[in-house]
Protein backbone atom coordinates (compact mmCIF):
# COMPACT_ATOMS: atom_id res chain seq x y z
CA UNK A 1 218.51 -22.11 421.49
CA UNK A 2 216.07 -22.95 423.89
CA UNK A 3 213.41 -25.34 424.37
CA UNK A 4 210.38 -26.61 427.42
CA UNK A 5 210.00 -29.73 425.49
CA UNK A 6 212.35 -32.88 425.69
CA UNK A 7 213.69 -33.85 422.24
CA UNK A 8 213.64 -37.57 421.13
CA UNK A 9 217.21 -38.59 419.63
CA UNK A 10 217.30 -41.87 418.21
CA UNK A 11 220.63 -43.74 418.24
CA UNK A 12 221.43 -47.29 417.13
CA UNK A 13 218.39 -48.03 417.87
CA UNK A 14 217.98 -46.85 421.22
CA UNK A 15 216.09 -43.42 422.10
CA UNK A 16 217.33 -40.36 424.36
CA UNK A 17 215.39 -37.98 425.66
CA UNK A 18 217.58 -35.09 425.71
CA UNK A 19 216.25 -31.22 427.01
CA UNK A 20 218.54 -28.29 426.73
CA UNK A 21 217.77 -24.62 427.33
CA UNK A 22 220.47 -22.75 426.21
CA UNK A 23 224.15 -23.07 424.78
CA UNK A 24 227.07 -20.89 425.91
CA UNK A 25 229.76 -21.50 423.81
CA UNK A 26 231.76 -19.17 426.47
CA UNK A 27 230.74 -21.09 429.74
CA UNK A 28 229.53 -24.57 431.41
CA UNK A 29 226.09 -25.12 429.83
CA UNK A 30 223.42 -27.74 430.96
CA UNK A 31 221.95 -30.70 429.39
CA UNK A 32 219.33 -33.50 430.51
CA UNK A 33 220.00 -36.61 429.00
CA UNK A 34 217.16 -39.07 429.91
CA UNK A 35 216.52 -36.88 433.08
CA UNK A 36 219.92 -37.05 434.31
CA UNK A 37 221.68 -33.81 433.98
CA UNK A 38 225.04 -32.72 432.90
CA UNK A 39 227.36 -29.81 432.96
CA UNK A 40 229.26 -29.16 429.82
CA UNK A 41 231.59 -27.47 428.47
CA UNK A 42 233.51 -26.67 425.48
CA UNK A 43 237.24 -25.53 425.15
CA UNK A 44 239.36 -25.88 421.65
CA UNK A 45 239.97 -28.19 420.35
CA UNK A 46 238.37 -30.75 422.98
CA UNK A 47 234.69 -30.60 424.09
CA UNK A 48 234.63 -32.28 427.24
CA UNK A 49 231.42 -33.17 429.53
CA UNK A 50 233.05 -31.47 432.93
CA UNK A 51 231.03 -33.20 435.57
CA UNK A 52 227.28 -35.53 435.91
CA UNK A 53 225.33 -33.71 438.28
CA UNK A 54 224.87 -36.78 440.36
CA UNK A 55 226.68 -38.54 442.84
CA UNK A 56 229.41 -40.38 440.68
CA UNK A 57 231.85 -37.25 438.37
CA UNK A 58 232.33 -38.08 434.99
CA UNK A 59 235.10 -36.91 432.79
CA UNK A 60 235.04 -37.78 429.14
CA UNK A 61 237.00 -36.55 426.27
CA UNK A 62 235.49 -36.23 422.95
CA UNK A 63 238.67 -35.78 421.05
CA UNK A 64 241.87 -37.11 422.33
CA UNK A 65 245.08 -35.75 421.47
CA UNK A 66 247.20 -38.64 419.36
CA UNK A 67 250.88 -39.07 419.77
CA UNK A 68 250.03 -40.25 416.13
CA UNK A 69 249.18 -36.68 414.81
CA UNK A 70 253.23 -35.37 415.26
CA UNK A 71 253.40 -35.87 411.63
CA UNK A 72 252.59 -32.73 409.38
CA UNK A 73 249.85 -33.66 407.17
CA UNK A 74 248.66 -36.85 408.48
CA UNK A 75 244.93 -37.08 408.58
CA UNK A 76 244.19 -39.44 411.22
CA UNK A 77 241.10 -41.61 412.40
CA UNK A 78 238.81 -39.46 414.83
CA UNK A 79 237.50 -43.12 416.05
CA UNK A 80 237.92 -47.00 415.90
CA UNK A 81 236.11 -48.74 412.98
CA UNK A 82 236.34 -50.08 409.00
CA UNK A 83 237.11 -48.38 406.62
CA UNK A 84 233.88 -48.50 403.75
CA UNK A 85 235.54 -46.80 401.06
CA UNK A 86 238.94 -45.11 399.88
CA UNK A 87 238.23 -41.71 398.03
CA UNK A 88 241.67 -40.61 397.18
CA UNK A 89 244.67 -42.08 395.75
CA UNK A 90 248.38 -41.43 396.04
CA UNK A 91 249.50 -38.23 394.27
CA UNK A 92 245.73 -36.42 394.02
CA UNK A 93 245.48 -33.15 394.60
CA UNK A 94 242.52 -32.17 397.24
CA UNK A 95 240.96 -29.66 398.87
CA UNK A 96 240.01 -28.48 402.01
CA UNK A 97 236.66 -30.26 402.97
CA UNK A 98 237.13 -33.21 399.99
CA UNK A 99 236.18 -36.30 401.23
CA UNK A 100 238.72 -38.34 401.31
CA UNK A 101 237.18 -41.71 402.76
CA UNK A 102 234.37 -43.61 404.64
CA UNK A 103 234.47 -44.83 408.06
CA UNK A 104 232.07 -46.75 409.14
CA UNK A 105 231.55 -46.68 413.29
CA UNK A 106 229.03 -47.78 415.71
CA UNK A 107 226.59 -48.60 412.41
CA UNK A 108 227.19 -44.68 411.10
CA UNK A 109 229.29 -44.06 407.84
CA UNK A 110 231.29 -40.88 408.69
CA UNK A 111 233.02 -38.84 405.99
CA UNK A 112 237.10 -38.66 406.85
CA UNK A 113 237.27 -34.86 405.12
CA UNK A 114 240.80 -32.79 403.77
CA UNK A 115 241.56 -30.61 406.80
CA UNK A 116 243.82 -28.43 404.04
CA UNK A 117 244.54 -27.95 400.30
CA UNK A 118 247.48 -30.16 399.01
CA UNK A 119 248.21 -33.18 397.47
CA UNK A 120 247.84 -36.68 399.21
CA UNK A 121 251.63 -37.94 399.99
CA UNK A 122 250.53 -41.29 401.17
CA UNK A 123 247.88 -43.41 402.05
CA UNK A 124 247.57 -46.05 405.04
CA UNK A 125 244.08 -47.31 404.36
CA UNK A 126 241.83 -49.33 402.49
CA UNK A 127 238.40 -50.95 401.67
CA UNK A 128 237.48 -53.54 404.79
CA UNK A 129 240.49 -52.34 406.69
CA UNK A 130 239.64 -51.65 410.78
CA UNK A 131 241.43 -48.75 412.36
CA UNK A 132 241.93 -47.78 415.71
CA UNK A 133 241.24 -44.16 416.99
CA UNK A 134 244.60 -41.68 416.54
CA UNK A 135 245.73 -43.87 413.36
CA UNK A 136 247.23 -42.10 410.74
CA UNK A 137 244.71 -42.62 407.44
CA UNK A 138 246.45 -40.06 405.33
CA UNK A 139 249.30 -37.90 404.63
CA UNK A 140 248.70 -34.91 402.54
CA UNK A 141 251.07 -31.92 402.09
């Protein structure tokens, strides 16, 4: 992927001009994020921004490992917010990639999907509910 052109992303209402050349998905990569640039990285299962080109180094972790996901099966919240909408119910089989509910974070609705086949064991959650980021939504075995 490459471009000579800055992209406009716009983000709750605020817009980033963001340029990238290429993507290694094997090594650092950079990115210019309204003209400052950044060295990234990606390693599995975190993606982690390994330095700001700039005077002050940044470190920050896209997905943080939960003492919360120890339990087999538990689906749990990928980030603070409210829950919109419930799409499961106790004892429902689902698949892998069913959505199983809405949460709603920094003004974006983002679909909480089956990470397996099974059937859904328990359920922690529901409509209007605010959960914090590592909480356990779901059980399904």
């Amino acid at each position: 992927m490459g471009t000579e052109t800055p992209l406009s992303v716009k983000m709750h209402e605020k817009l980033y001009e963001v340029e990238l050349k290429k993507i290694e998905k094997s090594a650092p990569f950079s990115v210019k994020i309204n003209k400052l640039p950044f060295k990234i990285e990606f390693k599995a299962p975190e993606r982690k921004i390994i330095s700001q080109m700039t005077d002050q180094a940044v470190i920050v972790s896209a997905i943080k490992p939960s003492k919360k996901t120890a339990e087999e099966g538990a689906v749990v919240a990928p980030m603070a917010g409210k829950i919109v909408s419930v799409k499961v119910k106790e004892g429902e089989s689902v698949k892998l990639g069913d959505v199983l509910c809405i949460l709603e974070a920094m003004k974006m609705e983002n679909e909480i999907t089956a990470p397996k086949t099974g059937t859904v064991q328990r359920v922690n959650i529901s409509e209007g509910m605010g959960v914090s980021e590592g909480d356990v939504l779901l059980i399904i075995k």
